[in-house]
C-alpha atoms as a PDB file:
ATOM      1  CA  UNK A   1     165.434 -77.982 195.120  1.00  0.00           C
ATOM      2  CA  UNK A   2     164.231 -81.103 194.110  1.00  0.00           C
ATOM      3  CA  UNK A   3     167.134 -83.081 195.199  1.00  0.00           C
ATOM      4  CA  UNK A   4     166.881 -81.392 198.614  1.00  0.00           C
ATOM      5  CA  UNK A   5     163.339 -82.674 198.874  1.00  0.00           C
ATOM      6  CA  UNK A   6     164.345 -86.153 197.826  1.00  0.00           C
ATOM      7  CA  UNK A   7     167.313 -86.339 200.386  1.00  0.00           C
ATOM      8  CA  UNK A   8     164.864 -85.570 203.176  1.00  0.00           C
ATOM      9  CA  UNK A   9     162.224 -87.829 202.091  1.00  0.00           C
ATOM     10  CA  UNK A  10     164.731 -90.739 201.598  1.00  0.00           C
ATOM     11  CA  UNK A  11     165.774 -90.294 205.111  1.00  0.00           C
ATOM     12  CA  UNK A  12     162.322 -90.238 206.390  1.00  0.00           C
ATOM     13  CA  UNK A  13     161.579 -93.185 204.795  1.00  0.00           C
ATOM     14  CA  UNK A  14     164.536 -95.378 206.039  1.00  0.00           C
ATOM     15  CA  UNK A  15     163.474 -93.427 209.678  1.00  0.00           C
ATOM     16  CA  UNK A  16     160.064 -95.082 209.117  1.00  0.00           C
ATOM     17  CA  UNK A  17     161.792 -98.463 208.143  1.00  0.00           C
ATOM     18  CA  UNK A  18     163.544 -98.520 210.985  1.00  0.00           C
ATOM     19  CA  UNK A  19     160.582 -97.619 213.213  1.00  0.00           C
ATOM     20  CA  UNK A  20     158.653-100.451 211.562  1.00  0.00           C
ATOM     21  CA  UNK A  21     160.968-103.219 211.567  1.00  0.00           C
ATOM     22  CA  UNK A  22     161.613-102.864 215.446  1.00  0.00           C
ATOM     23  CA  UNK A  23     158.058-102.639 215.949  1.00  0.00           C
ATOM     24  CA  UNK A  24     157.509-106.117 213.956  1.00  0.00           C
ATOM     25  CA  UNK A  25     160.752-107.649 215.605  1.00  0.00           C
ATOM     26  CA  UNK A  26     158.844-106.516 218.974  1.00  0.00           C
ATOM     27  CA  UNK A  27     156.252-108.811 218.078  1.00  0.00           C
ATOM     28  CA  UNK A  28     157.798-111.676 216.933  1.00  0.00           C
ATOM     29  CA  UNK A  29     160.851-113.233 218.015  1.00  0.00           C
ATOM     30  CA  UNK A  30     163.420-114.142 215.377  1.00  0.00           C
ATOM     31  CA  UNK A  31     163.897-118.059 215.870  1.00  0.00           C
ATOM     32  CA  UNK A  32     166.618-120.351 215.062  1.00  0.00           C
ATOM     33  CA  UNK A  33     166.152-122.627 212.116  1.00  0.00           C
ATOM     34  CA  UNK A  34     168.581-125.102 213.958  1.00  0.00           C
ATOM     35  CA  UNK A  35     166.552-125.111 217.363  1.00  0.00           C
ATOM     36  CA  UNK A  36     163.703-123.419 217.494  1.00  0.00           C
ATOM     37  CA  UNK A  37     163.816-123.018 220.952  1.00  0.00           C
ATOM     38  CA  UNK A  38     166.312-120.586 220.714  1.00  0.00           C
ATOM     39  CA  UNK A  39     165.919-117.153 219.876  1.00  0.00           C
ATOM     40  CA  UNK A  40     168.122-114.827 217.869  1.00  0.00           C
ATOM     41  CA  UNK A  41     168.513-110.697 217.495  1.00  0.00           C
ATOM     42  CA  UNK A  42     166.185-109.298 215.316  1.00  0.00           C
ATOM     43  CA  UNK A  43     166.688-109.428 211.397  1.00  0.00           C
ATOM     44  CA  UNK A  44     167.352-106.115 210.945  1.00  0.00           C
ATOM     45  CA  UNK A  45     170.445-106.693 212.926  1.00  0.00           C
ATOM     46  CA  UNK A  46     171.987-108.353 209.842  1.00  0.00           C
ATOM     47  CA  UNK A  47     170.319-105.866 207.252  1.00  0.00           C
ATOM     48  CA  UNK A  48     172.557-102.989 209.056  1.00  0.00           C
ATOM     49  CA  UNK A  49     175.242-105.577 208.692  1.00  0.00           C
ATOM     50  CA  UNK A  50     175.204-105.757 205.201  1.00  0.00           C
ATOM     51  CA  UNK A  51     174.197-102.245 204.538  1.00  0.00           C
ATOM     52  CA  UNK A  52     177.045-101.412 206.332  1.00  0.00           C
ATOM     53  CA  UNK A  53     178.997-103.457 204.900  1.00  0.00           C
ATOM     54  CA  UNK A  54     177.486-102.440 201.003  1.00  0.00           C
ATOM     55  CA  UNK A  55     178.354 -98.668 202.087  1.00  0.00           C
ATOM     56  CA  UNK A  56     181.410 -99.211 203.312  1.00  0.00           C
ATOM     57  CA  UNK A  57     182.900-101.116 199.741  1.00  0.00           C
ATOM     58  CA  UNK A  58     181.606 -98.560 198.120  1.00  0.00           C
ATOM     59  CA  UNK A  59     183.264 -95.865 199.817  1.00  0.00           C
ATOM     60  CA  UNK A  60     186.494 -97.906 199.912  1.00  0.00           C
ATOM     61  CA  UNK A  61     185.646 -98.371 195.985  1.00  0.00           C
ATOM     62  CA  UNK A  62     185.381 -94.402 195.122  1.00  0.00           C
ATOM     63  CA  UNK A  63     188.569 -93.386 197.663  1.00  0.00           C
ATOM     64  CA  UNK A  64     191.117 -95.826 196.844  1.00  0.00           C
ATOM     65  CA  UNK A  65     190.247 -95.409 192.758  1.00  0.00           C
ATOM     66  CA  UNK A  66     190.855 -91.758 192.785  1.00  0.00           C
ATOM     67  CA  UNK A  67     193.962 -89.988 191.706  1.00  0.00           C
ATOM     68  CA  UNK A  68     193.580 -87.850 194.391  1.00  0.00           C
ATOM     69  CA  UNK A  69     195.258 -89.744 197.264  1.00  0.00           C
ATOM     70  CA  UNK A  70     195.840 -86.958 199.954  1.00  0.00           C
ATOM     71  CA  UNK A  71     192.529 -86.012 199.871  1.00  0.00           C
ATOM     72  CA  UNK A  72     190.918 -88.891 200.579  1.00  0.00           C
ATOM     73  CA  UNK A  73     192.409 -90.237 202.865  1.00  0.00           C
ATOM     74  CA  UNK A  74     190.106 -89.517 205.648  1.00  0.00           C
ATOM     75  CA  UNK A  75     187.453 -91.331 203.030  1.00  0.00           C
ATOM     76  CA  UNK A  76     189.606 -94.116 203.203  1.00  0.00           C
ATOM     77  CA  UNK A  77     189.702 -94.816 206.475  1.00  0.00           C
ATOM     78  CA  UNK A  78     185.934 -93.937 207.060  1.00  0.00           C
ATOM     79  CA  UNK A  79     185.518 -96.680 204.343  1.00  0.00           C
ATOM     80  CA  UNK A  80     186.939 -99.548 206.529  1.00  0.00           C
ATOM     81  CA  UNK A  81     186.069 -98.472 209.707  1.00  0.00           C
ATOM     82  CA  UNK A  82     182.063 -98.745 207.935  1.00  0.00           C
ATOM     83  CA  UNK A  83     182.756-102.339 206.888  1.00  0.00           C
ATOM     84  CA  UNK A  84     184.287-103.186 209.614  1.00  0.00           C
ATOM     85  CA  UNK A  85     180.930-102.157 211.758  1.00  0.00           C
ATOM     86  CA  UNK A  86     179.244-104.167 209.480  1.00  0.00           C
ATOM     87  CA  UNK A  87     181.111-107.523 209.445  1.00  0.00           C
ATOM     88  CA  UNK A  88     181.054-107.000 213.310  1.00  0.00           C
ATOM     89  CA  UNK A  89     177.170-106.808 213.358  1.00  0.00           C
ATOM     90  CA  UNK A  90     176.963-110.045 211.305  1.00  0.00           C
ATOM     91  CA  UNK A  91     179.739-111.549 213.498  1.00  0.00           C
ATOM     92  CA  UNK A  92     177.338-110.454 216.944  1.00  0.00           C
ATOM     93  CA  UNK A  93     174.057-111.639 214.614  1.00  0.00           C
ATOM     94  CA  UNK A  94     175.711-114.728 213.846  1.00  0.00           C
ATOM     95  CA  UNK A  95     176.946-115.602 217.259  1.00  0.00           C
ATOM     96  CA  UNK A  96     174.377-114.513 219.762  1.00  0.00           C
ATOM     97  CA  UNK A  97     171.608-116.201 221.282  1.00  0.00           C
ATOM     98  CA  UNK A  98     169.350-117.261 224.171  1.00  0.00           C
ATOM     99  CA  UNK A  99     167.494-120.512 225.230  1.00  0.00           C
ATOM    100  CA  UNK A 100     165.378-120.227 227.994  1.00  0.00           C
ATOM    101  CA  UNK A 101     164.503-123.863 229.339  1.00  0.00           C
ATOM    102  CA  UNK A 102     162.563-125.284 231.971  1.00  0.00           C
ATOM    103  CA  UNK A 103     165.742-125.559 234.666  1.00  0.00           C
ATOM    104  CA  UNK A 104     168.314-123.206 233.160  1.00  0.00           C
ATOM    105  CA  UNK A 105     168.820-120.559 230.867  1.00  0.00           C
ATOM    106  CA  UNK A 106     171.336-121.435 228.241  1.00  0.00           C
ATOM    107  CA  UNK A 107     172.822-118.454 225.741  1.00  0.00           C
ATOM    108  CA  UNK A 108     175.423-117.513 223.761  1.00  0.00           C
ATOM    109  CA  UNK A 109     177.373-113.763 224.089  1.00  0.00           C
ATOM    110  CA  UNK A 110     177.891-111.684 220.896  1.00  0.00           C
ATOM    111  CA  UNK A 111     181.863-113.197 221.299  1.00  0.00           C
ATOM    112  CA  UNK A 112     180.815-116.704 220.761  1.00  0.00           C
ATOM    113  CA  UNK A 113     180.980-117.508 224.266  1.00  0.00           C
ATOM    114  CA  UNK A 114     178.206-120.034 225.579  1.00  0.00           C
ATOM    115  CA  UNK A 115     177.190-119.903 229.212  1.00  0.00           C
ATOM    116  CA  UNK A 116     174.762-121.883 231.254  1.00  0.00           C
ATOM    117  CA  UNK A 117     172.463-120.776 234.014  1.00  0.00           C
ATOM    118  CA  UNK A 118     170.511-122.728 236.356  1.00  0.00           C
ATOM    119  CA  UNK A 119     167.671-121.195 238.089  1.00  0.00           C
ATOM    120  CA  UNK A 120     168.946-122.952 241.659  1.00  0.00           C
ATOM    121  CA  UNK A 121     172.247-121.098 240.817  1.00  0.00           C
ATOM    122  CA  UNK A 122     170.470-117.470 240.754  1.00  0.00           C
ATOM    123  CA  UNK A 123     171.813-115.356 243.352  1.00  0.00           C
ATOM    124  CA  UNK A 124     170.548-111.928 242.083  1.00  0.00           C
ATOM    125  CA  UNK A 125     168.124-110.851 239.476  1.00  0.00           C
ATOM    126  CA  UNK A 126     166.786-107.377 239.192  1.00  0.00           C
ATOM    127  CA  UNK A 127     164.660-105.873 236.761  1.00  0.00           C
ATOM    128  CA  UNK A 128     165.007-101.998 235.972  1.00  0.00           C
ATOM    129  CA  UNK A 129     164.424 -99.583 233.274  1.00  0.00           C
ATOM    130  CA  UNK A 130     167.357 -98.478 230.859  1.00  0.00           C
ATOM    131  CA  UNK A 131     166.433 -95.494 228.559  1.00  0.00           C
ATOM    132  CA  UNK A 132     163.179 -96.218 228.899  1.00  0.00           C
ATOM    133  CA  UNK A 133     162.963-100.272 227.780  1.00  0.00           C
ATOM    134  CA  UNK A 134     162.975-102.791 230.456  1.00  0.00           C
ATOM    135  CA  UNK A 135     166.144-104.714 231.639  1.00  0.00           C
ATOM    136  CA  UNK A 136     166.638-107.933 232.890  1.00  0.00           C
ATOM    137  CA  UNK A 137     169.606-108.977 234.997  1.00  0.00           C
ATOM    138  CA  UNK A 138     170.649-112.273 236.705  1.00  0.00           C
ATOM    139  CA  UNK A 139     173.670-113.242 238.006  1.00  0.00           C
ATOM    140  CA  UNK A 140     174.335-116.982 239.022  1.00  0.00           C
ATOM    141  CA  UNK A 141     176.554-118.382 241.845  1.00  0.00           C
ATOM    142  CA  UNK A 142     179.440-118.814 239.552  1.00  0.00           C
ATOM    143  CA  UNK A 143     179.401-114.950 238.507  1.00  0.00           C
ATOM    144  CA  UNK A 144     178.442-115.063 235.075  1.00  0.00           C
ATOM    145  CA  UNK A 145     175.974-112.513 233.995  1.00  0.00           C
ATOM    146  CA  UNK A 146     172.867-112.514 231.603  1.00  0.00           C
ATOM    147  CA  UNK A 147     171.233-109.291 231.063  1.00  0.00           C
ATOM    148  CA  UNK A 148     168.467-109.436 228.579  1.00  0.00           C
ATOM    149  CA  UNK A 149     164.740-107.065 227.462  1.00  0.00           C
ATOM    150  CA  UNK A 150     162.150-109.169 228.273  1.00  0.00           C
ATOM    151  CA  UNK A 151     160.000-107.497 225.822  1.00  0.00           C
ATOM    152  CA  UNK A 152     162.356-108.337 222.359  1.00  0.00           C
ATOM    153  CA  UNK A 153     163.113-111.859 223.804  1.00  0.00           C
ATOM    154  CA  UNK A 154     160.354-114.353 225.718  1.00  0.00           C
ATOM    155  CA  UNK A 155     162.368-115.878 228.019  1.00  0.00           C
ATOM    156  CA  UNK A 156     158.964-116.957 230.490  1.00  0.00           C
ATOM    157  CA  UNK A 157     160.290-119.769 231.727  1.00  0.00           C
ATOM    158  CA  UNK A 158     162.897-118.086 234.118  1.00  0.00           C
ATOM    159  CA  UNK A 159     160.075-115.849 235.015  1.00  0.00           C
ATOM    160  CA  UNK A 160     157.992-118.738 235.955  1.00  0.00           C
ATOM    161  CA  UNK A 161     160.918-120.124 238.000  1.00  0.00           C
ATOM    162  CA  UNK A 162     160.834-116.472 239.837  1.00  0.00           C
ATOM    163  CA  UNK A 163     157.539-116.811 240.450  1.00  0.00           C
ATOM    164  CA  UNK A 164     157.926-120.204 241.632  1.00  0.00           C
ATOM    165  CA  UNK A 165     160.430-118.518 244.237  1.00  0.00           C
ATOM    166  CA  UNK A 166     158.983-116.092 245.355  1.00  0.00           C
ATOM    167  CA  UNK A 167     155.564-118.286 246.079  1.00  0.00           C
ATOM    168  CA  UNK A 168     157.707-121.229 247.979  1.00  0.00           C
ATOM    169  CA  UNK A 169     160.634-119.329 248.823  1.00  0.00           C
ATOM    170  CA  UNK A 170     163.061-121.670 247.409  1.00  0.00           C
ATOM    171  CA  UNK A 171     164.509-122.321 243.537  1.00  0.00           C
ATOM    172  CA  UNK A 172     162.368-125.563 241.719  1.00  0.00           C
ATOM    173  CA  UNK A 173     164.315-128.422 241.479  1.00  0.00           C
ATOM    174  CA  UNK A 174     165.158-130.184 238.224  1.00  0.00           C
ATOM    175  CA  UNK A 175     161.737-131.238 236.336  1.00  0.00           C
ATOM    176  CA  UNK A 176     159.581-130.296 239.452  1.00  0.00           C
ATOM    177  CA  UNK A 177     156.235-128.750 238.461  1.00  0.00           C
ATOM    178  CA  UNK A 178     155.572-124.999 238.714  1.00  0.00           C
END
């Protein structure tokens, strides 16, 4: 019985873990140490990575030491598809970013790809609710797309530039005041 009890209350605490450290990454942006204009996913991106990635060895560890090699091979393949989630979130930690700046938006996809927006490029940007969080969407002339939550990552200068718009009814130029 009192393994049953511990089981539960394990889970509930890594539940209330969770629960906390999206609340905290709600209120404060994770910021590059390179630039700290940009701003990253939240830390507890890379703590799944690695905890993925800690579960996942030590699967692999206790299925392909056994003797019993038929039988686990489900285990086995469990084991790297685990690690394998986890070096992907610390690849899509590693790689992704976004930089909102005064003219343009500049980011980074969870590929490595890096993409530039300028606010006089915007053609469409729509704001609308996805399982309940907000989501941002703007599209530029040349098609690429940003989609972001405003609440995880302050990106208030592109908001000020929509403002801007939709005062004047026109984009600001480079370096005019808003």
């Amino acid at each position: 019985m009192s393994a049953f009890a511990l089981k539960y209350a394990l889970i509930a605490l890594a539940i209330l873990l969770v629960a906390a450290g999206v609340w905290w990454a709600m209120k404060r942006p994770n910021r590059s140490k390179r630039a700290s204009s940009r701003v990253r996913m939240p830390i507890f991106v890379p703590l799944a990575g690695w905890l993925l990635l800690a579960v996942g060895f030590l699967m692999a560890l206790s299925a392909f030491t056994s003797r019993f090699t038929a039988d686990l091979m489900p285990m086995r393949i469990a084991s790297l598809v685990i690690a394998a989630g986890g070096v992907f979130f610390l690849v899509m930690y590693n790689n992704w970013y976004v930089d909102a700046r005064s003219d343009e938006v500049h980011f980074r996809t969870i590929f490595g790809r890096e993409h530039v927006i300028r606010y006089v490029e915007i053609v469409d940007y729509r704001m609308r609710q996805v399982n309940g969080q907000p989501s941002f969407r703007v599209r530029s002339s040349s098609g690429v797309k940003f989609s972001i939550n405003p609440r995880l990552f302050p990106v208030e200068p592109l908001f000020d530039a929509i403002r801007f718009r939709d005062r004047t009814g026109r984009w600001p130029l480079v370096g005019e005041p808003r």
